[in-house]
PDB file of N, CA and C in Angstrom:
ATOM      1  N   UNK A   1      75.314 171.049 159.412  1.00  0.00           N
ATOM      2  CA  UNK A   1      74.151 170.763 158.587  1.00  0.00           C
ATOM      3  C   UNK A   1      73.945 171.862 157.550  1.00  0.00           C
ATOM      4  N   UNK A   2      74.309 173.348 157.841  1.00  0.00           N
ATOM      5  CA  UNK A   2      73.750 173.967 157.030  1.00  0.00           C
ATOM      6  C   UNK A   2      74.924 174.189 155.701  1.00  0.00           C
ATOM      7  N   UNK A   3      75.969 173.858 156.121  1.00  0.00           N
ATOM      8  CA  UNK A   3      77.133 173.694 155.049  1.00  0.00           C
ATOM      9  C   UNK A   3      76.855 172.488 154.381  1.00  0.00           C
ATOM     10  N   UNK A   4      76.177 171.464 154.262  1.00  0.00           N
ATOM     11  CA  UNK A   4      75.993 170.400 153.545  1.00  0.00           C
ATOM     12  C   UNK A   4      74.814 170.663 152.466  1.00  0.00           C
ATOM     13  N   UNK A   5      73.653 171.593 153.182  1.00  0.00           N
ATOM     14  CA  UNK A   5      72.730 172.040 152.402  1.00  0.00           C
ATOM     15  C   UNK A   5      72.827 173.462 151.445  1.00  0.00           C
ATOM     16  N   UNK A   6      74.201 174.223 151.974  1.00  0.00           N
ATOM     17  CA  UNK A   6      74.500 174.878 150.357  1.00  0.00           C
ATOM     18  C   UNK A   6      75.254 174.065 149.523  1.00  0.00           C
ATOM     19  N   UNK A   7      75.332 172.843 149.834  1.00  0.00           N
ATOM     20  CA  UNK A   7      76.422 172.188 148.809  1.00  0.00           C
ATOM     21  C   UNK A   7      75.009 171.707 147.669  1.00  0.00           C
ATOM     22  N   UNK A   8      73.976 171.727 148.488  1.00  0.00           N
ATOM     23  CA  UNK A   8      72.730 170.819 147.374  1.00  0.00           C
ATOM     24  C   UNK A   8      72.781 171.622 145.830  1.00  0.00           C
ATOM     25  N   UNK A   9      72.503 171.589 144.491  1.00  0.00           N
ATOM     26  CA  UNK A   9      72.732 172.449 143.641  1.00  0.00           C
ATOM     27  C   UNK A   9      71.246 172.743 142.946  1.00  0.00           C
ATOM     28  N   UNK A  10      71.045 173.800 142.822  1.00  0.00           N
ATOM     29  CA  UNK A  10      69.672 173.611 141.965  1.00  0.00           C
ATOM     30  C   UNK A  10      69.717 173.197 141.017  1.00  0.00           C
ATOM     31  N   UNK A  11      70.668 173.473 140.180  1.00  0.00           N
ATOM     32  CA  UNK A  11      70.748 172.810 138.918  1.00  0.00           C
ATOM     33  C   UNK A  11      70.535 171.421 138.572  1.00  0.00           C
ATOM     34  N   UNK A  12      70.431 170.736 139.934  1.00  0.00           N
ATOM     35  CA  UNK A  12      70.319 169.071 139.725  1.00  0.00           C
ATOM     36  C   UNK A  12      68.760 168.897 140.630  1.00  0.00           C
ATOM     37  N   UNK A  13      68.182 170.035 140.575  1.00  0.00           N
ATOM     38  CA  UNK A  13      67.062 169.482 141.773  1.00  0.00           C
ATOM     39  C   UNK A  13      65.889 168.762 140.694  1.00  0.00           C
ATOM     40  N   UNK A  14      65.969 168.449 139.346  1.00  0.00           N
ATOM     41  CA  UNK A  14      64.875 167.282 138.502  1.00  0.00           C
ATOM     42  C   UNK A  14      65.571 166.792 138.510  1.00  0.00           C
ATOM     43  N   UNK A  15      64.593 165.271 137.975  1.00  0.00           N
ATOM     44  CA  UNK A  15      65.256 163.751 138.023  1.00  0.00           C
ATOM     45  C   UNK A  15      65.898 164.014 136.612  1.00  0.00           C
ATOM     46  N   UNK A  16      65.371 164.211 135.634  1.00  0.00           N
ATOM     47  CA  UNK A  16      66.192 164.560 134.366  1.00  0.00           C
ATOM     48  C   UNK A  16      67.539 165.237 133.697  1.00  0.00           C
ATOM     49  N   UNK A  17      67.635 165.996 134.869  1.00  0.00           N
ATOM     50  CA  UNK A  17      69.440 167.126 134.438  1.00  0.00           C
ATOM     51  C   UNK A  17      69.966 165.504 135.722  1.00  0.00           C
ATOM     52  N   UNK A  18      69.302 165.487 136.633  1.00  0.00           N
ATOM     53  CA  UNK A  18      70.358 164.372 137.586  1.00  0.00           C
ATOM     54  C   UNK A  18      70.841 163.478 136.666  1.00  0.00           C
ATOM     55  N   UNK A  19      69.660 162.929 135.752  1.00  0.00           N
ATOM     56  CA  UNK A  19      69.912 161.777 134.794  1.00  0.00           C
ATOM     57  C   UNK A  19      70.829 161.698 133.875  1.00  0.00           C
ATOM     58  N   UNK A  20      70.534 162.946 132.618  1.00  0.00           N
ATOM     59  CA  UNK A  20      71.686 163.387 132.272  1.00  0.00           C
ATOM     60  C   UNK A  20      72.930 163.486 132.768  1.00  0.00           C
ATOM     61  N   UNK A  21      73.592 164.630 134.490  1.00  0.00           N
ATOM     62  CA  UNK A  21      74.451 164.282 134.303  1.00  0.00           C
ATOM     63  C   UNK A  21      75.353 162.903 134.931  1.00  0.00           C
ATOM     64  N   UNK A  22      74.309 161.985 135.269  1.00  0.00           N
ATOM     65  CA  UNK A  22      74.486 161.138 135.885  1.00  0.00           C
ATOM     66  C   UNK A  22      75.286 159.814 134.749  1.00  0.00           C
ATOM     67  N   UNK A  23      74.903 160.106 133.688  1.00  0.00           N
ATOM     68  CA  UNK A  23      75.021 159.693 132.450  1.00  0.00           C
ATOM     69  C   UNK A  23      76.585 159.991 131.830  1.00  0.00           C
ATOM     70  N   UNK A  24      76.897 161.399 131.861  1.00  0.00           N
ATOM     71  CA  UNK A  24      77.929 161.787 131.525  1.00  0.00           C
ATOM     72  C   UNK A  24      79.132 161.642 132.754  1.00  0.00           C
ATOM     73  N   UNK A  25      78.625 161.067 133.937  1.00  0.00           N
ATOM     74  CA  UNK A  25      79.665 161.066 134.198  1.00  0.00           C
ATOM     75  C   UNK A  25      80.388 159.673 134.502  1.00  0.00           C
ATOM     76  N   UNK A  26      79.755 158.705 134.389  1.00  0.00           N
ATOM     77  CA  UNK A  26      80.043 157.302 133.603  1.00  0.00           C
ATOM     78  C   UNK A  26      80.946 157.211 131.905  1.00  0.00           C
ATOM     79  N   UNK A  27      80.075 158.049 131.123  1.00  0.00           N
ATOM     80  CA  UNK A  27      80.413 157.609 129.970  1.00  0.00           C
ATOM     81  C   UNK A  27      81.453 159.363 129.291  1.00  0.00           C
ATOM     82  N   UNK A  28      82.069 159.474 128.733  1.00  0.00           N
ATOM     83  CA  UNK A  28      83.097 160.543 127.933  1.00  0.00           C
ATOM     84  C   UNK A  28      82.003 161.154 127.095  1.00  0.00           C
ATOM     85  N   UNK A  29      80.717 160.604 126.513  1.00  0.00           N
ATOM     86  CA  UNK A  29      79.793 161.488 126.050  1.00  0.00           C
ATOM     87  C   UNK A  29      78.551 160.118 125.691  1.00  0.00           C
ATOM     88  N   UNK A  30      77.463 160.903 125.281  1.00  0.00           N
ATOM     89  CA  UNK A  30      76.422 160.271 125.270  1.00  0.00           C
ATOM     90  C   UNK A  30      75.346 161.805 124.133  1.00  0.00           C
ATOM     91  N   UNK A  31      74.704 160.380 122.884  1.00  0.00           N
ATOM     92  CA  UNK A  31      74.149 161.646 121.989  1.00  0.00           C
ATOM     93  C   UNK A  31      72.953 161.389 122.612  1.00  0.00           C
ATOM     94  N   UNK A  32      72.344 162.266 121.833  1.00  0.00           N
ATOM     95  CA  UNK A  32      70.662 162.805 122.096  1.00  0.00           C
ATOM     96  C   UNK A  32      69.875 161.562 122.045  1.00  0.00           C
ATOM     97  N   UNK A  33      69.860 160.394 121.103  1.00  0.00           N
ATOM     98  CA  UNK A  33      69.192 159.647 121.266  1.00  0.00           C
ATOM     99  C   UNK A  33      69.134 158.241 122.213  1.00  0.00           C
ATOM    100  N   UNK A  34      70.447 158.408 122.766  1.00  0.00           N
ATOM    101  CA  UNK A  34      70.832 157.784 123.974  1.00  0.00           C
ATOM    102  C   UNK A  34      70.022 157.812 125.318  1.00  0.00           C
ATOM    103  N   UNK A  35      70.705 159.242 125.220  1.00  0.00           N
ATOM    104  CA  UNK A  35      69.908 159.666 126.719  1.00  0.00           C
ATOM    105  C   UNK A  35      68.650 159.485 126.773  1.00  0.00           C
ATOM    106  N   UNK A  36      68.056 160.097 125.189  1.00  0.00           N
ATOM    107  CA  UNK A  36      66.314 159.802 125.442  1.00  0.00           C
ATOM    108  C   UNK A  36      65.907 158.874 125.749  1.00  0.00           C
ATOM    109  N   UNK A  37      66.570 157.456 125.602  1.00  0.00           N
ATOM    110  CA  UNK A  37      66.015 156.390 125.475  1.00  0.00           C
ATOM    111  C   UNK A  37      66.439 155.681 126.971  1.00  0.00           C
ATOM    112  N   UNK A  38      67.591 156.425 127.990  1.00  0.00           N
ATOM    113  CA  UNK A  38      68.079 155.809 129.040  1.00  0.00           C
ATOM    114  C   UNK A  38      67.068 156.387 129.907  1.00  0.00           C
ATOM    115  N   UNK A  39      66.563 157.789 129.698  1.00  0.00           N
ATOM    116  CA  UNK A  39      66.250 158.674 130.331  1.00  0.00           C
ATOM    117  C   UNK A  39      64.778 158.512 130.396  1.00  0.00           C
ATOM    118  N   UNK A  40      64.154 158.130 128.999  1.00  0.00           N
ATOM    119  CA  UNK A  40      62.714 157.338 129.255  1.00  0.00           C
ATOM    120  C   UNK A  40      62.307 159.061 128.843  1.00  0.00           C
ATOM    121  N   UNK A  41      62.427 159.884 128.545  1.00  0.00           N
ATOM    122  CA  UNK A  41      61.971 161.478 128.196  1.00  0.00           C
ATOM    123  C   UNK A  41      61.686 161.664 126.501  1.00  0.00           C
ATOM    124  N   UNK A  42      60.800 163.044 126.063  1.00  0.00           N
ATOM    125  CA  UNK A  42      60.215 163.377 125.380  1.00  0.00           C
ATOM    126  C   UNK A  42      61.795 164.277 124.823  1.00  0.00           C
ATOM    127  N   UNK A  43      61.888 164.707 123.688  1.00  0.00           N
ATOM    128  CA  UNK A  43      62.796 165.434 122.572  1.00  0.00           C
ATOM    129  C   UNK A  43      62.740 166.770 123.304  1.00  0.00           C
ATOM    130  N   UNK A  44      61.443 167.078 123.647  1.00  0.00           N
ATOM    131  CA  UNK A  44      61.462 168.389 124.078  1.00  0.00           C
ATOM    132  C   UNK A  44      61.919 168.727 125.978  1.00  0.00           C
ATOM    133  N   UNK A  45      61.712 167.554 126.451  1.00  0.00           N
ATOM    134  CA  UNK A  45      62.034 167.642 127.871  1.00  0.00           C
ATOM    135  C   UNK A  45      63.842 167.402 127.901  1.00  0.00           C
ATOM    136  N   UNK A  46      64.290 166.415 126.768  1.00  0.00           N
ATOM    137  CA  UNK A  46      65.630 166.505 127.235  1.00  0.00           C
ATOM    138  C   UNK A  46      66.316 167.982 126.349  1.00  0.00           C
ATOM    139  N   UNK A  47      65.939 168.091 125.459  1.00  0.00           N
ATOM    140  CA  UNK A  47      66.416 169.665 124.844  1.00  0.00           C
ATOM    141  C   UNK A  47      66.395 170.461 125.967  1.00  0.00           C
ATOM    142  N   UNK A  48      65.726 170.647 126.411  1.00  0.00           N
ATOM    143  CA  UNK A  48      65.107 172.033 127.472  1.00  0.00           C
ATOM    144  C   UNK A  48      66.087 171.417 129.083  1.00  0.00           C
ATOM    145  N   UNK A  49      66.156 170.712 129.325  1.00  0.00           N
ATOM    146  CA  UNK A  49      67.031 170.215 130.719  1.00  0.00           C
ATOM    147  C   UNK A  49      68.154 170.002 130.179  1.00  0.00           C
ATOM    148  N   UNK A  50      68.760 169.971 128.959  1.00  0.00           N
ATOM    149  CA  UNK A  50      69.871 169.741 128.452  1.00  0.00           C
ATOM    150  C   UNK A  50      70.670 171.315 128.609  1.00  0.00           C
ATOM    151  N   UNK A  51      70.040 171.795 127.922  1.00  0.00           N
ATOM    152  CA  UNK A  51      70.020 173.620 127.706  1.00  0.00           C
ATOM    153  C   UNK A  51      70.376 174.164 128.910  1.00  0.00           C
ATOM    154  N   UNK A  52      69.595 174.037 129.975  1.00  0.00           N
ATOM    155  CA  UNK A  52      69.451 174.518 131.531  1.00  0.00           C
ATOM    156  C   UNK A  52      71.043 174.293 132.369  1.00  0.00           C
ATOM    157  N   UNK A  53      71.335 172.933 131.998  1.00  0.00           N
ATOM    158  CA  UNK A  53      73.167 172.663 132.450  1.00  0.00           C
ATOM    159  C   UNK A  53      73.878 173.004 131.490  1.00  0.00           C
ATOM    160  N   UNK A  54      73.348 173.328 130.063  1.00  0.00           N
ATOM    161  CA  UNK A  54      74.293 174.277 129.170  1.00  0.00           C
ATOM    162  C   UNK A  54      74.884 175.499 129.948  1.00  0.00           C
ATOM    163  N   UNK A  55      73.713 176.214 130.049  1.00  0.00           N
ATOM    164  CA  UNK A  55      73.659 177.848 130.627  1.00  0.00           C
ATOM    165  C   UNK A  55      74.442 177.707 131.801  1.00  0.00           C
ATOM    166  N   UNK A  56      74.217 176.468 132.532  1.00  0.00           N
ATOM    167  CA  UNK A  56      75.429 176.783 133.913  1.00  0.00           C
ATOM    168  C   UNK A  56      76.672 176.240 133.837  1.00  0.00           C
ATOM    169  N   UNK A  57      77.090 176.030 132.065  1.00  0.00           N
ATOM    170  CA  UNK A  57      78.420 175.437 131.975  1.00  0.00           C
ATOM    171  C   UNK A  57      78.923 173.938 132.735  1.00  0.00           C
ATOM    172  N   UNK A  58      78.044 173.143 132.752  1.00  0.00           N
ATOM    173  CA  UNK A  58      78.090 172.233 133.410  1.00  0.00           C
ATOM    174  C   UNK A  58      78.331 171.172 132.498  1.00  0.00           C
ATOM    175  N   UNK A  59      77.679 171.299 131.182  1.00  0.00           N
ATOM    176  CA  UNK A  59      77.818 170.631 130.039  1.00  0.00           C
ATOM    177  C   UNK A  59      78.162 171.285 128.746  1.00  0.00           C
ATOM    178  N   UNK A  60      78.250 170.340 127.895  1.00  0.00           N
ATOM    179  CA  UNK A  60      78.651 171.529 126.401  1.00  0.00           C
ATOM    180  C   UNK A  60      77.910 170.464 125.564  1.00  0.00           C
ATOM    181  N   UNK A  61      77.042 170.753 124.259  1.00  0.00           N
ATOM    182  CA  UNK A  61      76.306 170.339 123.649  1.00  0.00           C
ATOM    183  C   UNK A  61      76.590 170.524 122.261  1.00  0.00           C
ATOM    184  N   UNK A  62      77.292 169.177 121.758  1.00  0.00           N
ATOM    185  CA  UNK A  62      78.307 169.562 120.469  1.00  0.00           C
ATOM    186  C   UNK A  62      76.910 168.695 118.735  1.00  0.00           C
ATOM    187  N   UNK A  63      76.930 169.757 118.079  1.00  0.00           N
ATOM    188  CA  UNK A  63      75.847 169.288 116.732  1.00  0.00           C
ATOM    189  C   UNK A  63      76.635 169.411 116.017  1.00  0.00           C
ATOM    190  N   UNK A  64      76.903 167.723 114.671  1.00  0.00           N
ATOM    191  CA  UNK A  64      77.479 167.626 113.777  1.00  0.00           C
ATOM    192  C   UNK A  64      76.557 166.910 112.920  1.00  0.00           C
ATOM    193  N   UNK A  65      77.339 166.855 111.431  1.00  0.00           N
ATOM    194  CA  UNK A  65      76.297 165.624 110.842  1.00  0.00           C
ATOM    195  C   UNK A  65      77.441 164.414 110.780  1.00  0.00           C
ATOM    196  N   UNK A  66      76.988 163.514 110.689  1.00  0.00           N
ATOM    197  CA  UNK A  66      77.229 162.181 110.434  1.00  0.00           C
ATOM    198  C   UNK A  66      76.379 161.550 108.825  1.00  0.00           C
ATOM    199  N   UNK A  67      77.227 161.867 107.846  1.00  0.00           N
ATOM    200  CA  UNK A  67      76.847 161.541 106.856  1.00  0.00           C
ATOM    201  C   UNK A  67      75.867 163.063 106.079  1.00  0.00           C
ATOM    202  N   UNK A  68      74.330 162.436 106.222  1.00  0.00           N
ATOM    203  CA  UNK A  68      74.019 163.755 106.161  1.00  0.00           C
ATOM    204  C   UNK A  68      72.229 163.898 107.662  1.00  0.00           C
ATOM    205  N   UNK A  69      72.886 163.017 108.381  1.00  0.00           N
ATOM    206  CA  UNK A  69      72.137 163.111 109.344  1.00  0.00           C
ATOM    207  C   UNK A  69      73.182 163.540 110.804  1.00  0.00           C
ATOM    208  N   UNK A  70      71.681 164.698 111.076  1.00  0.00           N
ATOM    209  CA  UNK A  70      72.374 165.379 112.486  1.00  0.00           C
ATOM    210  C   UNK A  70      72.353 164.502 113.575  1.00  0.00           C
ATOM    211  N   UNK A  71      73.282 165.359 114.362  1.00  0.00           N
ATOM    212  CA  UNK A  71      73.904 164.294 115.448  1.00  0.00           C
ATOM    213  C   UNK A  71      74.490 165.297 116.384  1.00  0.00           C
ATOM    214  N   UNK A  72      73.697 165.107 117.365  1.00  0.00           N
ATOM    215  CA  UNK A  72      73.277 165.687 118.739  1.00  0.00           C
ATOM    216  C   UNK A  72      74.279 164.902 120.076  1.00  0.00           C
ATOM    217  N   UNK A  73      75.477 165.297 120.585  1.00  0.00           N
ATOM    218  CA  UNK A  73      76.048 164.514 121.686  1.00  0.00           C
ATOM    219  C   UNK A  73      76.860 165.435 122.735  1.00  0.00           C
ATOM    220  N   UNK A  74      76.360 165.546 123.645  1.00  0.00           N
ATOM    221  CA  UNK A  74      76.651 166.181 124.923  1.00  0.00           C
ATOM    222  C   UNK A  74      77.914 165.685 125.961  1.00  0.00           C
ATOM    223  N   UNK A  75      78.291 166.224 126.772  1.00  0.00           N
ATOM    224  CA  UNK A  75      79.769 166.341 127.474  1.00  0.00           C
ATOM    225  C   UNK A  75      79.672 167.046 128.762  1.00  0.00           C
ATOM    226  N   UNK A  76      79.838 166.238 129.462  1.00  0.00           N
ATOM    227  CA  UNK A  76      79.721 166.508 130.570  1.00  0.00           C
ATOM    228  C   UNK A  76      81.265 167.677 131.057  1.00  0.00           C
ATOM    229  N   UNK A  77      81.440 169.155 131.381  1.00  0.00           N
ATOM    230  CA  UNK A  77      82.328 169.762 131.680  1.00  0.00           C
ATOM    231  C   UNK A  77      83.719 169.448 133.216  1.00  0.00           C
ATOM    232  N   UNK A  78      84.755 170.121 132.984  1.00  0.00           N
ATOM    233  CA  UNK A  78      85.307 169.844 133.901  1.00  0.00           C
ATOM    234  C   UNK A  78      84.291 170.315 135.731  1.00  0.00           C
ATOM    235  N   UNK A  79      84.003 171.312 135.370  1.00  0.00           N
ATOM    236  CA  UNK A  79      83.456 172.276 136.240  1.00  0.00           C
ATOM    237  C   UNK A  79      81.984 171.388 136.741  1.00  0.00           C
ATOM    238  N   UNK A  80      81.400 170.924 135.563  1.00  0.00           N
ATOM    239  CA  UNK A  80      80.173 170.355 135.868  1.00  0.00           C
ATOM    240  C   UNK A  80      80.396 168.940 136.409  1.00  0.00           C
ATOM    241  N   UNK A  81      81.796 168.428 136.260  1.00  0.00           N
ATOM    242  CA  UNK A  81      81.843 167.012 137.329  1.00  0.00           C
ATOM    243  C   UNK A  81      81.781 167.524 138.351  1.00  0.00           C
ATOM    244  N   UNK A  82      82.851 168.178 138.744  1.00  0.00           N
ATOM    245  CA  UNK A  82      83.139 168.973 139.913  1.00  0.00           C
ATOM    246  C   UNK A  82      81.583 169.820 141.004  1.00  0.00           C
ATOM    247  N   UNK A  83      80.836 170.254 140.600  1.00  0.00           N
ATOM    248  CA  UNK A  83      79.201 170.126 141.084  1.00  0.00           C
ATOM    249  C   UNK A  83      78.379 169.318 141.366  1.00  0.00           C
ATOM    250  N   UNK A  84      78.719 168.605 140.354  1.00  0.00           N
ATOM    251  CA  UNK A  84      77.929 167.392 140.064  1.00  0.00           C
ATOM    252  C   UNK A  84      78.364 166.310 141.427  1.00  0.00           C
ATOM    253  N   UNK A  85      79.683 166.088 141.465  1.00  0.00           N
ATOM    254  CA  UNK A  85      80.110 165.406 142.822  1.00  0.00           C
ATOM    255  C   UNK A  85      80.135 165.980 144.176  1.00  0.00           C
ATOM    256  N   UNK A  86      80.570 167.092 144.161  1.00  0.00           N
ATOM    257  CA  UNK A  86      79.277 167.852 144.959  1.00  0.00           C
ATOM    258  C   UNK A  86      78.277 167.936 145.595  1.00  0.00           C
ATOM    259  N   UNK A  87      77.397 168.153 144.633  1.00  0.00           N
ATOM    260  CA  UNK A  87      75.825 167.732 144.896  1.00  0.00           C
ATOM    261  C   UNK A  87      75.315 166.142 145.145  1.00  0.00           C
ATOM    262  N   UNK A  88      76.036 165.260 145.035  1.00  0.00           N
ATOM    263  CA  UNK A  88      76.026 163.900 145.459  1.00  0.00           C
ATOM    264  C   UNK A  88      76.344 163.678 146.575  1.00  0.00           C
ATOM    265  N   UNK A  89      77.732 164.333 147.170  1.00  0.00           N
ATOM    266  CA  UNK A  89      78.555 164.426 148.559  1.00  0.00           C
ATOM    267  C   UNK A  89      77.579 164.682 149.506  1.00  0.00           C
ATOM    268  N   UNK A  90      77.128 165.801 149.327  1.00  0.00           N
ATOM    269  CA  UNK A  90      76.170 166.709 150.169  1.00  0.00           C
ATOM    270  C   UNK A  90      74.807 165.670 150.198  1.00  0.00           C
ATOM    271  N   UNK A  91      74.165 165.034 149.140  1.00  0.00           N
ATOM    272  CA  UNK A  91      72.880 164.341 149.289  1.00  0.00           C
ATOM    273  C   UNK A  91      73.401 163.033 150.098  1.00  0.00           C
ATOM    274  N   UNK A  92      74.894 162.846 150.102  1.00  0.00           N
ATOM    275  CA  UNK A  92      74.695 161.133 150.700  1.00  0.00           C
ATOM    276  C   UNK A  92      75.297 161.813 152.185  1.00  0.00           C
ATOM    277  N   UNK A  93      75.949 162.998 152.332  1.00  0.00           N
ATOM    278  CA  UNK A  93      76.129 163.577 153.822  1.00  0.00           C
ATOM    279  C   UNK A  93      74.574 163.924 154.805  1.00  0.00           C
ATOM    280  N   UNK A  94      73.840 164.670 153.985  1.00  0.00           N
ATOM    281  CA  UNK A  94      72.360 164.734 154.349  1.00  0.00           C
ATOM    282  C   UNK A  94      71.931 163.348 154.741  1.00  0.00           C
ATOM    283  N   UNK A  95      71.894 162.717 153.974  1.00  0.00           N
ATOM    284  CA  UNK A  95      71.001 161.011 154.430  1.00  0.00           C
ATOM    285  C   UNK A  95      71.693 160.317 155.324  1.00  0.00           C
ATOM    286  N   UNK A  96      72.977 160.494 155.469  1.00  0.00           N
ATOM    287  CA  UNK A  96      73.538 160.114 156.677  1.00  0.00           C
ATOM    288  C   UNK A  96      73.249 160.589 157.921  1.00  0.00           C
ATOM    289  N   UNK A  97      73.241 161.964 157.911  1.00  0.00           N
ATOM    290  CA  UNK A  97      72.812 162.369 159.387  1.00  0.00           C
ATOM    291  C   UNK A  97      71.472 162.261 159.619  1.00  0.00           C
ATOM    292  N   UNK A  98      70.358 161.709 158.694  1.00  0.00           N
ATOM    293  CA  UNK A  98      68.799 161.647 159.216  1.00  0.00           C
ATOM    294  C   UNK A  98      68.887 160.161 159.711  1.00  0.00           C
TER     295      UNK A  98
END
């Protein structure tokens, strides 16, 4: 039990970074206005939970323009699948043994 519960990650303990990378790991990438709109979140809540799996390299957060409008689209990392499945393993190992 207690090896299943260091597998839990903080980095995924909101519904929003779950969402996100729950998102990326279905799809090869997904922009900013995607997610907002899958994710049901405010500009400033997915910036800021976006940022948070930046910092743990979990994602990479690529800004270009498209024409002459910016364009915001995120990527889920090798490292950050790899946690990310992980932290799923461990939540469906936990609910199994309750």
């Amino acid at each position: 039990m207690k090896n299943i519960i260091q597998n839990i990650n903080k980095a995924f303990d909101h519904r929003i970074r779950l969402g996100i990378m729950s998102v990326l790991m279905v799809n090869e990438s997904a922009d900013f206005s995607t997610l907002k709109e899958l994710l049901g979140v405010t500009d400033g809540n997915l910036a800021s939970h976006a940022k948070a799996l930046e910092s743990e390299n979990y994602i990479v957060i690529e800004k270009q323009f498209i024409g002459k409008k910016p364009n915001t689209s995120y990527k889920a990392t090798k490292s950050g699948r790899e946690a990310f499945t992980a932290h799923i393993d461990a939540l469906e190992s936990l609910l199994r043994k309750s």
